[in-house]
C-alpha atoms as a PDB file:
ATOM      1  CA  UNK A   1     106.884 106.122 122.504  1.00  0.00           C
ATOM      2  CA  UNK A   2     104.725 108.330 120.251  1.00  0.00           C
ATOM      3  CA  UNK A   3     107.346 108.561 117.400  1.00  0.00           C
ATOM      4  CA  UNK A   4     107.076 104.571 117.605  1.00  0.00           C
ATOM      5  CA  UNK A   5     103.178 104.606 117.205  1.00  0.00           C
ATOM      6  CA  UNK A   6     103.058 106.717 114.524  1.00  0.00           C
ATOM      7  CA  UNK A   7     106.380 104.760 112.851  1.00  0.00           C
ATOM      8  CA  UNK A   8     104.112 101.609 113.185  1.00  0.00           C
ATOM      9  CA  UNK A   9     101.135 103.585 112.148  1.00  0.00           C
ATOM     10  CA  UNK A  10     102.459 104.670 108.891  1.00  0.00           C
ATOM     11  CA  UNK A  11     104.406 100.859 108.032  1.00  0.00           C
ATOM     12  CA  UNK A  12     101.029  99.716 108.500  1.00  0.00           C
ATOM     13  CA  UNK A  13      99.394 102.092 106.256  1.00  0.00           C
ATOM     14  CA  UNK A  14     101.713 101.039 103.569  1.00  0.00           C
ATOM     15  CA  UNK A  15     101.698  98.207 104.098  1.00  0.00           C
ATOM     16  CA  UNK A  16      98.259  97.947 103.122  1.00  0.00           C
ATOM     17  CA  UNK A  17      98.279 100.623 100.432  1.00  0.00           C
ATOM     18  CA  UNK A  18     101.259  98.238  98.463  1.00  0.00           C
ATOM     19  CA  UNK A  19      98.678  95.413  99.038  1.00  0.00           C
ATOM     20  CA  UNK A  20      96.117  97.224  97.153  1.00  0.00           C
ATOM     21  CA  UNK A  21      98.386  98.004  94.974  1.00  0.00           C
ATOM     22  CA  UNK A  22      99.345  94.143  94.360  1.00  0.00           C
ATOM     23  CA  UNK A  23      96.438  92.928  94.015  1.00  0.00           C
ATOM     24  CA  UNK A  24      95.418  94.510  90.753  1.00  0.00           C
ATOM     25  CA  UNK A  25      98.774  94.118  89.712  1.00  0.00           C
ATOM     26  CA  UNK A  26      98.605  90.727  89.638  1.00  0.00           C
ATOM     27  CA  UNK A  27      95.312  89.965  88.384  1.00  0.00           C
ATOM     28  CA  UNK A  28      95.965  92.174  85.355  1.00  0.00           C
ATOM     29  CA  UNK A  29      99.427  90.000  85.345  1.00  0.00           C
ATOM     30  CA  UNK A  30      97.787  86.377  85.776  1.00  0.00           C
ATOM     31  CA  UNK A  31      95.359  87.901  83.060  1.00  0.00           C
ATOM     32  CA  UNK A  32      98.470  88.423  80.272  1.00  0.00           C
ATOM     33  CA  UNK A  33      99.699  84.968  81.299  1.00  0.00           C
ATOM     34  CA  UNK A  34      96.453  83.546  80.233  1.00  0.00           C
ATOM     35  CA  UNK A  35      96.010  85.775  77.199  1.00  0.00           C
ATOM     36  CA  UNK A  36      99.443  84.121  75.814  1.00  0.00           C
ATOM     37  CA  UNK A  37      98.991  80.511  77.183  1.00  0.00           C
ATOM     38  CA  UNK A  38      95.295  80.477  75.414  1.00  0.00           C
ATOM     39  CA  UNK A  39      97.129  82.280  72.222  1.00  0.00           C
ATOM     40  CA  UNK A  40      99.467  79.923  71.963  1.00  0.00           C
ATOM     41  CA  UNK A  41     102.292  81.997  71.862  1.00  0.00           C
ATOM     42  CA  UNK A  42     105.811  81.263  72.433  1.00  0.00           C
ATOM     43  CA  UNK A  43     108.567  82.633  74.541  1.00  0.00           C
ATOM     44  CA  UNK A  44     110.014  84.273  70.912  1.00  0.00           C
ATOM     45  CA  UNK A  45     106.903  85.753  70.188  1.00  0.00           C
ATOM     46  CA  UNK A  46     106.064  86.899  73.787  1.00  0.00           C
ATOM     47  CA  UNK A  47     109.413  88.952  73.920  1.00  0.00           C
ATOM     48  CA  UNK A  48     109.003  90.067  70.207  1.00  0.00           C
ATOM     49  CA  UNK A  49     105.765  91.703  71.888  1.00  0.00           C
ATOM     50  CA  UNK A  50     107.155  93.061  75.275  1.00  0.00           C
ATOM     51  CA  UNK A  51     110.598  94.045  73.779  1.00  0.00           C
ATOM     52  CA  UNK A  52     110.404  98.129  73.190  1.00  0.00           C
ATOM     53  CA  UNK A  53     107.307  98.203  75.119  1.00  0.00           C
ATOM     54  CA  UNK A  54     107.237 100.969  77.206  1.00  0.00           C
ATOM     55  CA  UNK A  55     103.564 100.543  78.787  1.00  0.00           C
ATOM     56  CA  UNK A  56     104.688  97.311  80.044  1.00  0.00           C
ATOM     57  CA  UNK A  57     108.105  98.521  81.067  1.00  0.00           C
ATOM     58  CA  UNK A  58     106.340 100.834  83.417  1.00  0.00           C
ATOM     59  CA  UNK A  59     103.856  98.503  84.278  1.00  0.00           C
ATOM     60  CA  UNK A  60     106.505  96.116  85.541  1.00  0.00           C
ATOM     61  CA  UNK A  61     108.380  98.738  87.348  1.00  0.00           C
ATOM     62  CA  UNK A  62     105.609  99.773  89.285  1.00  0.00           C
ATOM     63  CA  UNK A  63     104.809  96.327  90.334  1.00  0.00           C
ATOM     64  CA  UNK A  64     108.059  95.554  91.587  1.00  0.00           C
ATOM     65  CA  UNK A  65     108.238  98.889  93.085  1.00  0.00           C
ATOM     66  CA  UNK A  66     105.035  97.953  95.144  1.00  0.00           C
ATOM     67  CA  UNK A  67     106.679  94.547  95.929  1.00  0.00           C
ATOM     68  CA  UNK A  68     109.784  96.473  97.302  1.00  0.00           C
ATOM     69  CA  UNK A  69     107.084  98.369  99.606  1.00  0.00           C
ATOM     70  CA  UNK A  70     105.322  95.465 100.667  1.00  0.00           C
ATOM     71  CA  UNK A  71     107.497  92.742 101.184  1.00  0.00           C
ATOM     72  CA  UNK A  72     110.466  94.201 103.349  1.00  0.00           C
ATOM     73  CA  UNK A  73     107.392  95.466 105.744  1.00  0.00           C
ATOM     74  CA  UNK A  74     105.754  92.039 106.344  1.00  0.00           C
ATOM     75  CA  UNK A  75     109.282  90.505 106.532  1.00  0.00           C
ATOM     76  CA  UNK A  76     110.743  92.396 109.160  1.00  0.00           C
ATOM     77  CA  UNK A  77     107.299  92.126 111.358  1.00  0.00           C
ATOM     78  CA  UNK A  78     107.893  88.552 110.657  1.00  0.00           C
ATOM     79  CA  UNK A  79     111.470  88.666 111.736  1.00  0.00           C
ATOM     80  CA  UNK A  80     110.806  90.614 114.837  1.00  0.00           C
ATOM     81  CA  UNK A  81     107.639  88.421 116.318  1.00  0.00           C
ATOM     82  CA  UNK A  82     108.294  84.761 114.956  1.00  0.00           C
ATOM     83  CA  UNK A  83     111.845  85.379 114.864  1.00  0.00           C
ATOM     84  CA  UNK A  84     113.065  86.776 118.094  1.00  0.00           C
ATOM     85  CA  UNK A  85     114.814  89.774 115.879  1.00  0.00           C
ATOM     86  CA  UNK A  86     116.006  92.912 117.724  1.00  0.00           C
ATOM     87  CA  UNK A  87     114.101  95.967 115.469  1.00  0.00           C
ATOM     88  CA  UNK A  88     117.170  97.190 114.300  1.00  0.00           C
ATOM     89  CA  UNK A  89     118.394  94.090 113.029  1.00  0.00           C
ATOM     90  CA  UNK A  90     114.716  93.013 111.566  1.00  0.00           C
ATOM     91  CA  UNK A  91     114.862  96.485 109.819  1.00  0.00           C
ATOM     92  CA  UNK A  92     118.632  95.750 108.174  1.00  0.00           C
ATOM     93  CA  UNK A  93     117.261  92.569 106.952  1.00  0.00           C
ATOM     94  CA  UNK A  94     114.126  94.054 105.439  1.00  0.00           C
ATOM     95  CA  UNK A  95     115.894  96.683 103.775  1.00  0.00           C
ATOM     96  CA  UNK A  96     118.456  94.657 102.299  1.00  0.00           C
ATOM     97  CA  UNK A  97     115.788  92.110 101.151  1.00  0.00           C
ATOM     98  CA  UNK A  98     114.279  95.178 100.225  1.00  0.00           C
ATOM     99  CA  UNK A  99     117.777  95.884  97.831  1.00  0.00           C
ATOM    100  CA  UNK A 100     117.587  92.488  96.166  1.00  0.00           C
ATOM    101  CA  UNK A 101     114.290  92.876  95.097  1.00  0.00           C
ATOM    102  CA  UNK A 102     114.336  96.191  93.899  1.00  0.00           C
ATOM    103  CA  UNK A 103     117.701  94.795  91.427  1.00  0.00           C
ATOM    104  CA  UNK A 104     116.003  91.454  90.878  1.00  0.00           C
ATOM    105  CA  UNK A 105     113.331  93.268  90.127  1.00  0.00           C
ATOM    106  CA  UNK A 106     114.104  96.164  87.790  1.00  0.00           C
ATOM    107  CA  UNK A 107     116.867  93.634  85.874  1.00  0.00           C
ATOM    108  CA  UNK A 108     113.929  91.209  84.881  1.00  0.00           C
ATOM    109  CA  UNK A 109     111.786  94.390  83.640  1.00  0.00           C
ATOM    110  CA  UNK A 110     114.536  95.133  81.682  1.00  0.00           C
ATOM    111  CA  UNK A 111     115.487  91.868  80.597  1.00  0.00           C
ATOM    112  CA  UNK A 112     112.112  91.340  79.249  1.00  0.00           C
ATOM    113  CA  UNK A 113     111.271  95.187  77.990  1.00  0.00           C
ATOM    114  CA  UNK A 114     114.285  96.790  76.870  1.00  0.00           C
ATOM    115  CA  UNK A 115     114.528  97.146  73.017  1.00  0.00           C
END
């Protein structure tokens, strides 16, 4: 029972950390989008920017990193309570949504950053 409490304890934790995380992410994110939509760049000259970039590369990775924190822990609370999912089950699901993001993820930072 305690090793549950403090299991839930610490997915909550972060949980919440990742969120912080997140957020400044993607306001620094949305903020690039809008320095390129009001420069009138195109896709060409976006990746002629990002390609070889390895500040962004590692800005990208951490995001998705914190996505691959967040996400799985939200989905398989979400799984368990709305869905009717046994824990262990919840938890495969999570961590293999967990997998595809992480891939997903890292392929698109690489797709856009790599030189």
């Amino acid at each position: 029972m305690a090793s549950t409490a403090i299991a839930q304890a610490r997915a909550w934790y972060w949980q919440r950390i990742s969120a912080m995380v997140l957020m400044v992410f993607v306001f620094i994110h949305l903020g690039l989008i809008l320095y390129a939509m009001r420069g009138g760049l195109t896709a060409a000259e976006i990746l002629g920017r990002t390609q070889g970039n390895l500040g962004l590369a590692v800005f990208y990775a951490v995001f998705v990193l914190a996505c691959v924190i967040h996400v799985p822990l939200g989905l398989q609370k979400i799984a368990e309570e709305w869905g009717g999912m046994r824990p262990s089950s919840a938890q495969l699901l999570a961590r293999g949504f967990a997998a595809l993001i992480l891939v997903l993820g890292l392929t698109a930072v690489w797709a856009v950053t790599a030189p």
